[in-house]
PDB file of N, CA and C in Angstrom:
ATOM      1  N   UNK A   1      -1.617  56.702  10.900  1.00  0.00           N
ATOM      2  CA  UNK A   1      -2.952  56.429  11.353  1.00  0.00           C
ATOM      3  C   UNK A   1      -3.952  57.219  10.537  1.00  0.00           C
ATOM      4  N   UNK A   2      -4.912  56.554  10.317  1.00  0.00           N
ATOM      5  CA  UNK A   2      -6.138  57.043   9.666  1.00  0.00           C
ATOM      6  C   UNK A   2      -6.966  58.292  10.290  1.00  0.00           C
ATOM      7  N   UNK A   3      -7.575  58.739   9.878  1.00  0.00           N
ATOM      8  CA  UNK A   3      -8.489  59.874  10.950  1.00  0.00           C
ATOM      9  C   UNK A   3     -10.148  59.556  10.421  1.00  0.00           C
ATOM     10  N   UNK A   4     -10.324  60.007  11.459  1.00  0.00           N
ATOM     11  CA  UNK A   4     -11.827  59.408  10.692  1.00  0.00           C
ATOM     12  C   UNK A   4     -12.864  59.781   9.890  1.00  0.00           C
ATOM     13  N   UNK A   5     -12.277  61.091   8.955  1.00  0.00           N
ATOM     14  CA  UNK A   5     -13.096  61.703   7.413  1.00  0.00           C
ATOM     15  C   UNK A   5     -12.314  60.115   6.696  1.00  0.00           C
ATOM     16  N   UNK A   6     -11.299  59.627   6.733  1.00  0.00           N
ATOM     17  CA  UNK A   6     -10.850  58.915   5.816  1.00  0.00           C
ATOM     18  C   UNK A   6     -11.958  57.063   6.086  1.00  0.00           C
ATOM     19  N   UNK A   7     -12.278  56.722   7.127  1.00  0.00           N
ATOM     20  CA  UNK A   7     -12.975  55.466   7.492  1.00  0.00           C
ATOM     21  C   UNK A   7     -14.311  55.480   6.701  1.00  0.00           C
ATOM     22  N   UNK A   8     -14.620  54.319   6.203  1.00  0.00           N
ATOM     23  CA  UNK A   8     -15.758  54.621   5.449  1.00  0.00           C
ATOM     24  C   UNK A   8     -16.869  54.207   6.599  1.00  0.00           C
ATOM     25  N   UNK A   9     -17.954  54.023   6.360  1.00  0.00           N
ATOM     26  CA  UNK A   9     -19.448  54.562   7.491  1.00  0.00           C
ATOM     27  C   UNK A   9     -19.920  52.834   7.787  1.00  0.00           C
ATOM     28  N   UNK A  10     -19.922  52.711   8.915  1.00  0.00           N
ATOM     29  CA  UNK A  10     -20.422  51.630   9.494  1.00  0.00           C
ATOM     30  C   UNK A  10     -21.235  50.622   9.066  1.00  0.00           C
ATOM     31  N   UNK A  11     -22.271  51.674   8.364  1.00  0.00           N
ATOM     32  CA  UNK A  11     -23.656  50.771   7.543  1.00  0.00           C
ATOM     33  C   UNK A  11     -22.741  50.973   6.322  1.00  0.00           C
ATOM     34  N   UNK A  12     -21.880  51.549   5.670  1.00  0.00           N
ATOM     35  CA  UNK A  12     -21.415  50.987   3.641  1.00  0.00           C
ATOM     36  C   UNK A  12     -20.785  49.870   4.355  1.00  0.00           C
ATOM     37  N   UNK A  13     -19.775  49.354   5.403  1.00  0.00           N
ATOM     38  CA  UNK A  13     -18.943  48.125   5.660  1.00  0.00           C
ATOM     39  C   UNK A  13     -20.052  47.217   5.715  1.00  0.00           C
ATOM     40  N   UNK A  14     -21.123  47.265   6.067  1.00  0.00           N
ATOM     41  CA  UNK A  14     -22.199  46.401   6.524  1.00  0.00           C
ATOM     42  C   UNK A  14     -23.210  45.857   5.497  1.00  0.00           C
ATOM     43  N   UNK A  15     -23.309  47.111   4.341  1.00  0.00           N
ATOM     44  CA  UNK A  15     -24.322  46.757   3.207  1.00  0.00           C
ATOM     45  C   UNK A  15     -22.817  45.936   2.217  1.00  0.00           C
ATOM     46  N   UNK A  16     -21.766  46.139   2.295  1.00  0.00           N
ATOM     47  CA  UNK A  16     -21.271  45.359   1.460  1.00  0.00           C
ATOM     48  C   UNK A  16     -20.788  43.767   1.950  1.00  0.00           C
ATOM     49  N   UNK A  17     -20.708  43.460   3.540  1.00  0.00           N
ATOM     50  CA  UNK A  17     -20.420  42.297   3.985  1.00  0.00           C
ATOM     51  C   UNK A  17     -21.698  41.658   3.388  1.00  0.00           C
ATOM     52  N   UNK A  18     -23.098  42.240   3.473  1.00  0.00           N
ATOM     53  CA  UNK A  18     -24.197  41.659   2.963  1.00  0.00           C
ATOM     54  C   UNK A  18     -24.301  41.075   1.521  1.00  0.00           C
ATOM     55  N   UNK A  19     -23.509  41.842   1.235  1.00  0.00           N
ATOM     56  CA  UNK A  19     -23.610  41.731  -0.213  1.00  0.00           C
ATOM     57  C   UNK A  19     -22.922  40.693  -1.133  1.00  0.00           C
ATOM     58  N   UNK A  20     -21.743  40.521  -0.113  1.00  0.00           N
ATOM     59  CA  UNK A  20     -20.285  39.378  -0.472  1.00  0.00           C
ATOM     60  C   UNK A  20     -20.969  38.248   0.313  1.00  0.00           C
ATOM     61  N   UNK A  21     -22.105  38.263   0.885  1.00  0.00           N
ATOM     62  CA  UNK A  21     -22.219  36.705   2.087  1.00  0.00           C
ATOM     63  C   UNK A  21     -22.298  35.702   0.737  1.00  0.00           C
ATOM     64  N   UNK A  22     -23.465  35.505  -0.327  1.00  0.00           N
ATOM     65  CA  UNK A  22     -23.199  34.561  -1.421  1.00  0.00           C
ATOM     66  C   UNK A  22     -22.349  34.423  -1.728  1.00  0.00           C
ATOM     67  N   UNK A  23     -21.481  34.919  -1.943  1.00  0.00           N
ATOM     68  CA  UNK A  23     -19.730  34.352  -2.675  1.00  0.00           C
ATOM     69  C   UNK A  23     -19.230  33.967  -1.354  1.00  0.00           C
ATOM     70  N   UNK A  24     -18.904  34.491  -0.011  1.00  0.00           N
ATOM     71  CA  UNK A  24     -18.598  33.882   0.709  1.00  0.00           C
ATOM     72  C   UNK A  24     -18.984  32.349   0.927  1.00  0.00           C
ATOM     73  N   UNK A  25     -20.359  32.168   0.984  1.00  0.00           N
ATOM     74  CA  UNK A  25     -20.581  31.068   1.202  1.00  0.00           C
ATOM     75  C   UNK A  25     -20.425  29.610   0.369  1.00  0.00           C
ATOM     76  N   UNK A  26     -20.506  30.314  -0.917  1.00  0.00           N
ATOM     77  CA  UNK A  26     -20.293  29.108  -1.985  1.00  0.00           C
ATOM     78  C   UNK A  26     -18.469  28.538  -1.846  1.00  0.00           C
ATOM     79  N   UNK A  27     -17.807  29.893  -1.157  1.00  0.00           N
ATOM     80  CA  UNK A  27     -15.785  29.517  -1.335  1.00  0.00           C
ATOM     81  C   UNK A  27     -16.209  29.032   0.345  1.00  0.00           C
ATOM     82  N   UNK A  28     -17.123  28.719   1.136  1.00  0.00           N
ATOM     83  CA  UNK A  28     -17.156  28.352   2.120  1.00  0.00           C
ATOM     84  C   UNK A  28     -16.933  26.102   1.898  1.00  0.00           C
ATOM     85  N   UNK A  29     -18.344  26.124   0.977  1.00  0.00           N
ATOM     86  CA  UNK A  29     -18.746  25.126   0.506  1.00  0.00           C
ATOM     87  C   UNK A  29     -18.255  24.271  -0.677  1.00  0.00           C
ATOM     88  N   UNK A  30     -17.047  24.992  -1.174  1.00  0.00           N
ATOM     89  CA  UNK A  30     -16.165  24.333  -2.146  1.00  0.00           C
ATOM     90  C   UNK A  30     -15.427  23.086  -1.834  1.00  0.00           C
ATOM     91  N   UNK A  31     -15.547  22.582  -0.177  1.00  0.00           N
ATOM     92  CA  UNK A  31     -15.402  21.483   0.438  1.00  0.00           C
ATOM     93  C   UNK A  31     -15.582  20.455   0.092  1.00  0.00           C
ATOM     94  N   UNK A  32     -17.071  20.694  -0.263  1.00  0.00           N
ATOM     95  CA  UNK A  32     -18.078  19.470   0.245  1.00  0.00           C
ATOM     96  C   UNK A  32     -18.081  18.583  -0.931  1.00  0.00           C
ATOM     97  N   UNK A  33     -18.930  17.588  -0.831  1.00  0.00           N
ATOM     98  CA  UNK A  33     -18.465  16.328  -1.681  1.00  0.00           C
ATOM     99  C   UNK A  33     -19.467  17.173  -2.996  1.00  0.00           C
ATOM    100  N   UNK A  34     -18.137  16.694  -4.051  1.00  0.00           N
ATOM    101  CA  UNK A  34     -18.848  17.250  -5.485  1.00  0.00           C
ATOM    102  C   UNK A  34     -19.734  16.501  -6.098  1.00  0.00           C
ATOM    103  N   UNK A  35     -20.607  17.240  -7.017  1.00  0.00           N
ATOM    104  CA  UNK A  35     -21.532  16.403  -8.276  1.00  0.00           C
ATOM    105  C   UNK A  35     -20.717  15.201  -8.374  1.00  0.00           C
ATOM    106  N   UNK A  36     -21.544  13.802  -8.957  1.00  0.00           N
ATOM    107  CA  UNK A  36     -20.370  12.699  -9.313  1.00  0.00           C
ATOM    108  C   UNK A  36     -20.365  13.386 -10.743  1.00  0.00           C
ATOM    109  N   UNK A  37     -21.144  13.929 -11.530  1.00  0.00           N
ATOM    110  CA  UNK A  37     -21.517  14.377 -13.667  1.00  0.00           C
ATOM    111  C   UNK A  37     -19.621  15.452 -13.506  1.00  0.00           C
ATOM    112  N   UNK A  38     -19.635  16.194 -12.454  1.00  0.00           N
ATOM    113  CA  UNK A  38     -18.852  17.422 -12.996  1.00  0.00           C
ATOM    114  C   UNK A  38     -16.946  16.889 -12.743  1.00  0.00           C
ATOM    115  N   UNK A  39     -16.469  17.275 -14.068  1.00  0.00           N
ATOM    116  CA  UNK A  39     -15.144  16.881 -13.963  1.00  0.00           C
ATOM    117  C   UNK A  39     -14.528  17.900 -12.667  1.00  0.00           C
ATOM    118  N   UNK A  40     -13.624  17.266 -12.172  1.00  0.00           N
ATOM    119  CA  UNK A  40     -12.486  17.978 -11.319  1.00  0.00           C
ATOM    120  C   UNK A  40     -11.297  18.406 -11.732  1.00  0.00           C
ATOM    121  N   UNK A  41     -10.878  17.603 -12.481  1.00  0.00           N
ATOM    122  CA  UNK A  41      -9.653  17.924 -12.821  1.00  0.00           C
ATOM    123  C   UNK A  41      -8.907  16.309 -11.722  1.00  0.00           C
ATOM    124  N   UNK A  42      -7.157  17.082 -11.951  1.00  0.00           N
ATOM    125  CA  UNK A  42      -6.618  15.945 -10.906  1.00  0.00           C
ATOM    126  C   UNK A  42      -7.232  16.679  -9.658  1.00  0.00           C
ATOM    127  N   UNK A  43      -7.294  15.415  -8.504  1.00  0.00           N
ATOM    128  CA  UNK A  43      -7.530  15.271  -7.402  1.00  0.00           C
ATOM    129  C   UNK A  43      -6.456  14.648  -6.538  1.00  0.00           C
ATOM    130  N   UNK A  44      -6.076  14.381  -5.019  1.00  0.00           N
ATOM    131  CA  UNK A  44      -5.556  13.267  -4.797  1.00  0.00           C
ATOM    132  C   UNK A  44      -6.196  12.490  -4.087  1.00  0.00           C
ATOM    133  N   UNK A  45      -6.103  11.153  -4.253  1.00  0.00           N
ATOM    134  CA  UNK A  45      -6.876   9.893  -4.263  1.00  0.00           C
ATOM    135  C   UNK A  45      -7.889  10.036  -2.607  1.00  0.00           C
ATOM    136  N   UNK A  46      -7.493  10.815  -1.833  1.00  0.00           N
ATOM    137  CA  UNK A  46      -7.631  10.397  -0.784  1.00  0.00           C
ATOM    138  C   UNK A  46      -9.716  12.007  -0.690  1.00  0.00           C
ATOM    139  N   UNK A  47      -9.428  12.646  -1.969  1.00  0.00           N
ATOM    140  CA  UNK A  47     -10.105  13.134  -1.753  1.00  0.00           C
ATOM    141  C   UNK A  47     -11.377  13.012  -2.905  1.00  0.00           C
ATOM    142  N   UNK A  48     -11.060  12.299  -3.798  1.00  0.00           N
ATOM    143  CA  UNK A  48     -11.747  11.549  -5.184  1.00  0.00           C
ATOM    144  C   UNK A  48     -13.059  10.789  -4.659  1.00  0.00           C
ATOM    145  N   UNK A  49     -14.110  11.542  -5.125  1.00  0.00           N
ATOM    146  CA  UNK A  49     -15.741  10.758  -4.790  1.00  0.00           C
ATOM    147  C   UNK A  49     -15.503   9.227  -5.613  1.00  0.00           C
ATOM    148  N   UNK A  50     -15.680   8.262  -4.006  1.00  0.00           N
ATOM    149  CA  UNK A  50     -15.956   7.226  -4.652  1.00  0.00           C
ATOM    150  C   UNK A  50     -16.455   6.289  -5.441  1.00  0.00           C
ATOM    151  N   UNK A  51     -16.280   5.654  -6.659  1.00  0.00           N
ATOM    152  CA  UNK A  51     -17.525   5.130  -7.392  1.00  0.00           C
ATOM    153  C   UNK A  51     -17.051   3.045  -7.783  1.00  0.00           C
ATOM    154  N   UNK A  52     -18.303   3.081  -7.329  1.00  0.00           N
ATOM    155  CA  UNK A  52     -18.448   1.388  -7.422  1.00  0.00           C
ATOM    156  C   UNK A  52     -17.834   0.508  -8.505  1.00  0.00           C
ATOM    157  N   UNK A  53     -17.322  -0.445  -8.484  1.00  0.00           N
ATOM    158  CA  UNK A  53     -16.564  -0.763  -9.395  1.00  0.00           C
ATOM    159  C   UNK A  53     -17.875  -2.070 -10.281  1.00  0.00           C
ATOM    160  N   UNK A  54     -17.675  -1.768 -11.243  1.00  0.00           N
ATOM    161  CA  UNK A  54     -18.598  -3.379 -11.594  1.00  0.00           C
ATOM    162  C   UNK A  54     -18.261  -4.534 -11.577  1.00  0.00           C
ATOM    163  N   UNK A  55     -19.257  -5.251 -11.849  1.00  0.00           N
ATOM    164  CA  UNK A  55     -18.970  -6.870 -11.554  1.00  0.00           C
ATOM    165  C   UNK A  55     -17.919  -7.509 -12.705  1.00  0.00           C
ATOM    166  N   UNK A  56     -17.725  -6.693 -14.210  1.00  0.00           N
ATOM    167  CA  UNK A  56     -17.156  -7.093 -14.883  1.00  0.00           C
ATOM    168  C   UNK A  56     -15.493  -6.683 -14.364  1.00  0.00           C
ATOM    169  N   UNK A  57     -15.295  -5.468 -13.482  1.00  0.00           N
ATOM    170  CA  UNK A  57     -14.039  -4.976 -13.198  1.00  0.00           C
ATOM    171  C   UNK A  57     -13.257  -5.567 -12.209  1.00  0.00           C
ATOM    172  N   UNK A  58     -14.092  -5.619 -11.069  1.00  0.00           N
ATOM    173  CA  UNK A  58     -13.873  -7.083 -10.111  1.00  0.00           C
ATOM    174  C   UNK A  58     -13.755  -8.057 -10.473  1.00  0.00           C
ATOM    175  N   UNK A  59     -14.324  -8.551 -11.417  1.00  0.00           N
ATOM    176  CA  UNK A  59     -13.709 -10.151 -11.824  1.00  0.00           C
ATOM    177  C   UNK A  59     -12.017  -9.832 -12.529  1.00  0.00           C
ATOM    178  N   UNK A  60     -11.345  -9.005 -13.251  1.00  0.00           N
ATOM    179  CA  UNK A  60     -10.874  -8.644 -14.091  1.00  0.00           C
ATOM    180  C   UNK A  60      -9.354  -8.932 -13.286  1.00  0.00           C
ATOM    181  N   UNK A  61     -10.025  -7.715 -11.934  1.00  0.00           N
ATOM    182  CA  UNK A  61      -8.780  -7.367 -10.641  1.00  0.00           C
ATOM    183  C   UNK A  61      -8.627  -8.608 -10.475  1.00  0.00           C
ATOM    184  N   UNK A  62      -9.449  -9.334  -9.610  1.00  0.00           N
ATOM    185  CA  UNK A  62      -9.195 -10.758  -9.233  1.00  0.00           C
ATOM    186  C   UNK A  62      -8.991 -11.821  -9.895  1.00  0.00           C
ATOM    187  N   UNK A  63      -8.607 -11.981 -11.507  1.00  0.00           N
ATOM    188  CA  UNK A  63      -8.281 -12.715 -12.673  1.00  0.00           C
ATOM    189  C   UNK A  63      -6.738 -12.336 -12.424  1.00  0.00           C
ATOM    190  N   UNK A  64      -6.386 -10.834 -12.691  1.00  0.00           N
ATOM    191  CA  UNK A  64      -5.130 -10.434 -12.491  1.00  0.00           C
ATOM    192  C   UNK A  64      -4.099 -10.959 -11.466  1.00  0.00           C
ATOM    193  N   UNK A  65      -5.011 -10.741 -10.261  1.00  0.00           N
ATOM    194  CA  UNK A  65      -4.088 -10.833  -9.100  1.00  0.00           C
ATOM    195  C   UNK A  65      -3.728 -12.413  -8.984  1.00  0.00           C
ATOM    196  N   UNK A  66      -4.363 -13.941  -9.265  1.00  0.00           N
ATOM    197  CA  UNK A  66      -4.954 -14.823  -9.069  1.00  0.00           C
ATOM    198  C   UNK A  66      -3.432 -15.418 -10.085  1.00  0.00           C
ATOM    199  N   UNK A  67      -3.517 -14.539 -11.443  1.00  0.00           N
ATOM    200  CA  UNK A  67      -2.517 -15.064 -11.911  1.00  0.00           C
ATOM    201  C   UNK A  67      -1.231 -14.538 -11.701  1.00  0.00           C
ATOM    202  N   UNK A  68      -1.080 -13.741 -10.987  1.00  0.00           N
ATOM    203  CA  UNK A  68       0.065 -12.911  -9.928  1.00  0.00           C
ATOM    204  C   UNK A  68       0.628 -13.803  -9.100  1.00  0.00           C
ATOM    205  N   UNK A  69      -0.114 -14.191  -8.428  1.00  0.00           N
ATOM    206  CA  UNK A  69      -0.105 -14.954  -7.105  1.00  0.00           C
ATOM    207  C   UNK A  69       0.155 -16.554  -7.385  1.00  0.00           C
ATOM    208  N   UNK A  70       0.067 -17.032  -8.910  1.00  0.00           N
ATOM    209  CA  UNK A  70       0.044 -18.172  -9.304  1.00  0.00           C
ATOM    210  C   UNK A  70       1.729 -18.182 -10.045  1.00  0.00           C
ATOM    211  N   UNK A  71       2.174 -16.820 -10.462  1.00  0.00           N
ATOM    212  CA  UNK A  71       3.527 -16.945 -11.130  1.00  0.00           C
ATOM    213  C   UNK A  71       4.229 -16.679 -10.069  1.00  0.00           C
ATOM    214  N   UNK A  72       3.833 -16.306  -8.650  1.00  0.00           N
ATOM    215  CA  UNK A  72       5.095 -16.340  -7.776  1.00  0.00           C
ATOM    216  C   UNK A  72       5.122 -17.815  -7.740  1.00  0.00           C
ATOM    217  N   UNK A  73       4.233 -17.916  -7.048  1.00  0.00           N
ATOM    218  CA  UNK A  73       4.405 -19.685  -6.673  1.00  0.00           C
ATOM    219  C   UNK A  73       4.929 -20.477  -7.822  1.00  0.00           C
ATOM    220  N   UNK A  74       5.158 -20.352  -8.702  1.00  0.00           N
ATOM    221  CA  UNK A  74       5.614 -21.344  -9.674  1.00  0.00           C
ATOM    222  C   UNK A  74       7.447 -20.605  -9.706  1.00  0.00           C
ATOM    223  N   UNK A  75       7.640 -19.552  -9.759  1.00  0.00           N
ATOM    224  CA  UNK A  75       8.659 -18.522  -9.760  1.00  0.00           C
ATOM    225  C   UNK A  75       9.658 -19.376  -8.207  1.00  0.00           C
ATOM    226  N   UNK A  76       8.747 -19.447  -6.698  1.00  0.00           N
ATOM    227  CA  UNK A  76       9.164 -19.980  -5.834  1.00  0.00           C
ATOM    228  C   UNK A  76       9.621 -21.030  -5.835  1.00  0.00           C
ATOM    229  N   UNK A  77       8.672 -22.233  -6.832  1.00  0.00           N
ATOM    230  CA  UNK A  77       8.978 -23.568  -6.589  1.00  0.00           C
ATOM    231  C   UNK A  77      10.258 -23.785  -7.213  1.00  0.00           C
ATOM    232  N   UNK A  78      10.296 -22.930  -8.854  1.00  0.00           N
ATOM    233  CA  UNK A  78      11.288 -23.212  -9.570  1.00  0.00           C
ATOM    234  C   UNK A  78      12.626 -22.717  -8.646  1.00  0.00           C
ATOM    235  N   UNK A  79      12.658 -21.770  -7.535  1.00  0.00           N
ATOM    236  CA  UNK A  79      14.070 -21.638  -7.335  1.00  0.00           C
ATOM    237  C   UNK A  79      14.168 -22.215  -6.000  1.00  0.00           C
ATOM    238  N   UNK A  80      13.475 -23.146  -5.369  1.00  0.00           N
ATOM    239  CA  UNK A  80      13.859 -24.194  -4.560  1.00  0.00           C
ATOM    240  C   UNK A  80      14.227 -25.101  -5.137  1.00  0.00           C
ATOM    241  N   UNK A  81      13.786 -25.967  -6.669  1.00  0.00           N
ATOM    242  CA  UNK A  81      14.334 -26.716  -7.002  1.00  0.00           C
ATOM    243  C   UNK A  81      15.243 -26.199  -8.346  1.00  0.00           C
ATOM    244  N   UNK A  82      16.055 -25.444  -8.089  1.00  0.00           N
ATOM    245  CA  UNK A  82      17.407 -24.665  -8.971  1.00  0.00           C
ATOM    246  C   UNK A  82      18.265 -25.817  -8.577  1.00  0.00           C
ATOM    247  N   UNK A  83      18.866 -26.036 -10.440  1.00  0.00           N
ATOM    248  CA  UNK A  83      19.935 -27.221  -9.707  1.00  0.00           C
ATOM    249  C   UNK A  83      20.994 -26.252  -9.948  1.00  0.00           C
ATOM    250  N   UNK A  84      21.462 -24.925  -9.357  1.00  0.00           N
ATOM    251  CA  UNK A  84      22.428 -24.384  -9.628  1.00  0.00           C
ATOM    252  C   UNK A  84      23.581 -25.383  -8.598  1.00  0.00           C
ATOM    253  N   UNK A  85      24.898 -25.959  -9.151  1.00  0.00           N
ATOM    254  CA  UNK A  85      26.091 -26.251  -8.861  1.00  0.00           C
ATOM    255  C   UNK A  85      26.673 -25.211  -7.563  1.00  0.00           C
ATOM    256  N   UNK A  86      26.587 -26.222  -6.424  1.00  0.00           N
ATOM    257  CA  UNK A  86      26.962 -25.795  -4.828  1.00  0.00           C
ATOM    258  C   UNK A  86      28.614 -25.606  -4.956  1.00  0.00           C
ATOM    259  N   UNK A  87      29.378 -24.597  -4.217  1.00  0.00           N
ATOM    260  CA  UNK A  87      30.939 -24.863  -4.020  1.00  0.00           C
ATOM    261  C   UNK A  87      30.943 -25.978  -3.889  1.00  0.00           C
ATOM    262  N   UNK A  88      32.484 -26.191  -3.834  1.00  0.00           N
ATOM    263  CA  UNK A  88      33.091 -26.990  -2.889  1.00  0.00           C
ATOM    264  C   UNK A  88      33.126 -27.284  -1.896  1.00  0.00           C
ATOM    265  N   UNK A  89      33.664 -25.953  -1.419  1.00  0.00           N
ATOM    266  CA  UNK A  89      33.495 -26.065  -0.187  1.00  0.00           C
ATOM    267  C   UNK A  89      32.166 -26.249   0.758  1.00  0.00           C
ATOM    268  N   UNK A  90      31.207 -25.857   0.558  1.00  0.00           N
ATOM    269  CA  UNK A  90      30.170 -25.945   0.997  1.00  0.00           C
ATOM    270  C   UNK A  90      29.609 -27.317   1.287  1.00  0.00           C
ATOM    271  N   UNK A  91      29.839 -28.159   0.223  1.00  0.00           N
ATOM    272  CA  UNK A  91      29.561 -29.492  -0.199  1.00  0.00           C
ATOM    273  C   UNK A  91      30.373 -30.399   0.682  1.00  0.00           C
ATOM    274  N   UNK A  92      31.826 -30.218   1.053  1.00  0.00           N
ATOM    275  CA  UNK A  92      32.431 -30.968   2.250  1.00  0.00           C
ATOM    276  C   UNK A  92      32.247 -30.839   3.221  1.00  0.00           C
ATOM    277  N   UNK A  93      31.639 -29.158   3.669  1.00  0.00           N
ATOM    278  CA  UNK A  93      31.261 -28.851   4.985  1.00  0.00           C
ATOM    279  C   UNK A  93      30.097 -29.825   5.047  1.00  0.00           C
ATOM    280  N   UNK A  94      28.924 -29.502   4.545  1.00  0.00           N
ATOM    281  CA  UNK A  94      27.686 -30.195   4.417  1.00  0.00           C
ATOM    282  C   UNK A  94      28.172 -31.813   4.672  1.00  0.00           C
ATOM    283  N   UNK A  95      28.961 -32.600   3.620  1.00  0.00           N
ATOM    284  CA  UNK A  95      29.043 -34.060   4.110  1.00  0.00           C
ATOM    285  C   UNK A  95      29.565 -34.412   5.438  1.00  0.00           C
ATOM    286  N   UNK A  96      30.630 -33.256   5.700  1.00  0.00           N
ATOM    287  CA  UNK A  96      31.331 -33.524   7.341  1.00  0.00           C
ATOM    288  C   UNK A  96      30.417 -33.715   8.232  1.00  0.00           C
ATOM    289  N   UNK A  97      29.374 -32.477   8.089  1.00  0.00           N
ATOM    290  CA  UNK A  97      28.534 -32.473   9.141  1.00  0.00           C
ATOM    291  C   UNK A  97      27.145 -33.314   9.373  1.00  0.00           C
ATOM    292  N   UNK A  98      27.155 -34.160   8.235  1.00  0.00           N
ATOM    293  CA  UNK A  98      26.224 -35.398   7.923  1.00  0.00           C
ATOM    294  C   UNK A  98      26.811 -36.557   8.735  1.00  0.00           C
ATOM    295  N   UNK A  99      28.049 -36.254   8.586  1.00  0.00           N
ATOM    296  CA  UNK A  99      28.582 -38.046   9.003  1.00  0.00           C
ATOM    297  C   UNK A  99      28.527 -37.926  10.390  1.00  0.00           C
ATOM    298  N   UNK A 100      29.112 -36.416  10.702  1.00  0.00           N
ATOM    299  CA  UNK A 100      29.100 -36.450  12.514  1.00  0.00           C
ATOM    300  C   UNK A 100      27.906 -36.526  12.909  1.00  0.00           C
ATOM    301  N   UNK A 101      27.033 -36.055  12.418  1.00  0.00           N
ATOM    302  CA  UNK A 101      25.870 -35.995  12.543  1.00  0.00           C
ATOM    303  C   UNK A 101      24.954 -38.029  12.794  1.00  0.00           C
ATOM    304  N   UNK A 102      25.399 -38.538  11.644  1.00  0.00           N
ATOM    305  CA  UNK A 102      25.151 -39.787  11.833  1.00  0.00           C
ATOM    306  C   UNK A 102      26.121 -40.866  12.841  1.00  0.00           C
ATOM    307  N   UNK A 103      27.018 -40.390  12.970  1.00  0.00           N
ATOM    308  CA  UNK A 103      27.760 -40.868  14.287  1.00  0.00           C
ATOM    309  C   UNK A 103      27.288 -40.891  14.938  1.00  0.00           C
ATOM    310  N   UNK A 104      27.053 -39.547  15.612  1.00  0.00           N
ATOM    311  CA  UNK A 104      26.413 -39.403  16.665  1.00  0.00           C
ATOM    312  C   UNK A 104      24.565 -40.146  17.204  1.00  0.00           C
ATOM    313  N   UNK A 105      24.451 -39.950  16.275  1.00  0.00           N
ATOM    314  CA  UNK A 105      23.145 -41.042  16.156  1.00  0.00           C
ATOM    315  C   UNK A 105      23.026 -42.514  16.122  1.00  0.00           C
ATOM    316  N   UNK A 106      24.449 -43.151  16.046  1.00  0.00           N
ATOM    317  CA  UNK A 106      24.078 -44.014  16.326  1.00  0.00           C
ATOM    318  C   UNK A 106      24.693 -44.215  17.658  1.00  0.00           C
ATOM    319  N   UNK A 107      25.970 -43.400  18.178  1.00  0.00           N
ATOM    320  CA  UNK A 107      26.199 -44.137  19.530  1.00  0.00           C
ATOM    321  C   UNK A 107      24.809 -43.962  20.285  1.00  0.00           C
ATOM    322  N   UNK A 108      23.933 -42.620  20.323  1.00  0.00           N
ATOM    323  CA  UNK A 108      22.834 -42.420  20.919  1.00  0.00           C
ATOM    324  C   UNK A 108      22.096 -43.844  20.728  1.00  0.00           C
ATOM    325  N   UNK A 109      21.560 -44.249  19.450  1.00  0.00           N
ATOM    326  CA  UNK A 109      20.630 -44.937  19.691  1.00  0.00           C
ATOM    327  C   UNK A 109      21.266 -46.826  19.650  1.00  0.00           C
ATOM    328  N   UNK A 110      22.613 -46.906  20.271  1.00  0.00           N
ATOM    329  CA  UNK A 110      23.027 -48.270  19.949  1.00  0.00           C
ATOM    330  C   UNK A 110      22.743 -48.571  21.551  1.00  0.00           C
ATOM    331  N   UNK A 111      22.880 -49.954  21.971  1.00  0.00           N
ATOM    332  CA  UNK A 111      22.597 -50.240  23.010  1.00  0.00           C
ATOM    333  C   UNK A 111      24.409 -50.641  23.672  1.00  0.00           C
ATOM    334  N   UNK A 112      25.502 -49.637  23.548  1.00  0.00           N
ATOM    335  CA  UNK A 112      26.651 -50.000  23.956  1.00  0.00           C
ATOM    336  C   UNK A 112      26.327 -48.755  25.221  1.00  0.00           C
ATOM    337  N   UNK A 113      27.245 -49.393  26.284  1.00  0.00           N
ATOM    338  CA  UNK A 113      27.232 -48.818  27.632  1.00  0.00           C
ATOM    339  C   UNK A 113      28.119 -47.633  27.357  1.00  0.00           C
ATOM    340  N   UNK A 114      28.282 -46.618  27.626  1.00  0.00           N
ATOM    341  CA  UNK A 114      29.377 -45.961  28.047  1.00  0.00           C
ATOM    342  C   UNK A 114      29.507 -45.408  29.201  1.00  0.00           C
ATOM    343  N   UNK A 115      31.155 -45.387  29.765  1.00  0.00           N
ATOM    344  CA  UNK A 115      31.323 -45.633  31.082  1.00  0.00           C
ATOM    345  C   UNK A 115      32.433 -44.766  31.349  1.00  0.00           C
TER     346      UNK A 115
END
């Protein structure tokens, strides 16, 4: 424990808190939203002053995306109509279940009684 020749005097703690309040306050205010002129350095995105994009950059994005959105769909169509070669097996299942399928459609829609 200290004794108190060693504590320095009430008013020196007081003329020097006075003295540090400007630097305090500016590492207070290092927060706040910066100059847009002064570089930062990296940032992460979520804290980066926002700036307007132009009309030439917006058209650019939406040229991009437009033809994005135009090679899926062509990307889609082409692999619905893939003539990639089905099994075998697949291909007999598929006809089996066509014919029962049309069987059945017609006893439904024939006009024979069943009893």
């Amino acid at each position: 424990m200290s004794t108190p020749e060693e504590q320095p005097d009430h008013e020196e703690i007081l003329a020097r808190a006075r003295a540090a309040r400007p630097e305090m306050a500016t590492a207070l205010d290092g927060d706040q939203e910066p100059e847009l002129d002064e570089d930062l350095g990296w940032q992460p995105i979520w804290k980066r002053p926002r700036k307007p994009k132009s009309k030439a950059d917006k058209k650019k994005e939406l040229r991009k995306q437009r033809e994005r959105l135009r090679d899926a769909g062509k990307r889609r169509l082409a692999a619905g109509q893939s003539r990639r070669p089905r099994s075998r097996q697949s291909r007999i299942g598929n006809a089996a279940a066509r014919r029962d399928a049309r069987a059945l459609s017609r006893v439904r829609h024939s006009n024979a009684w069943l009893w």
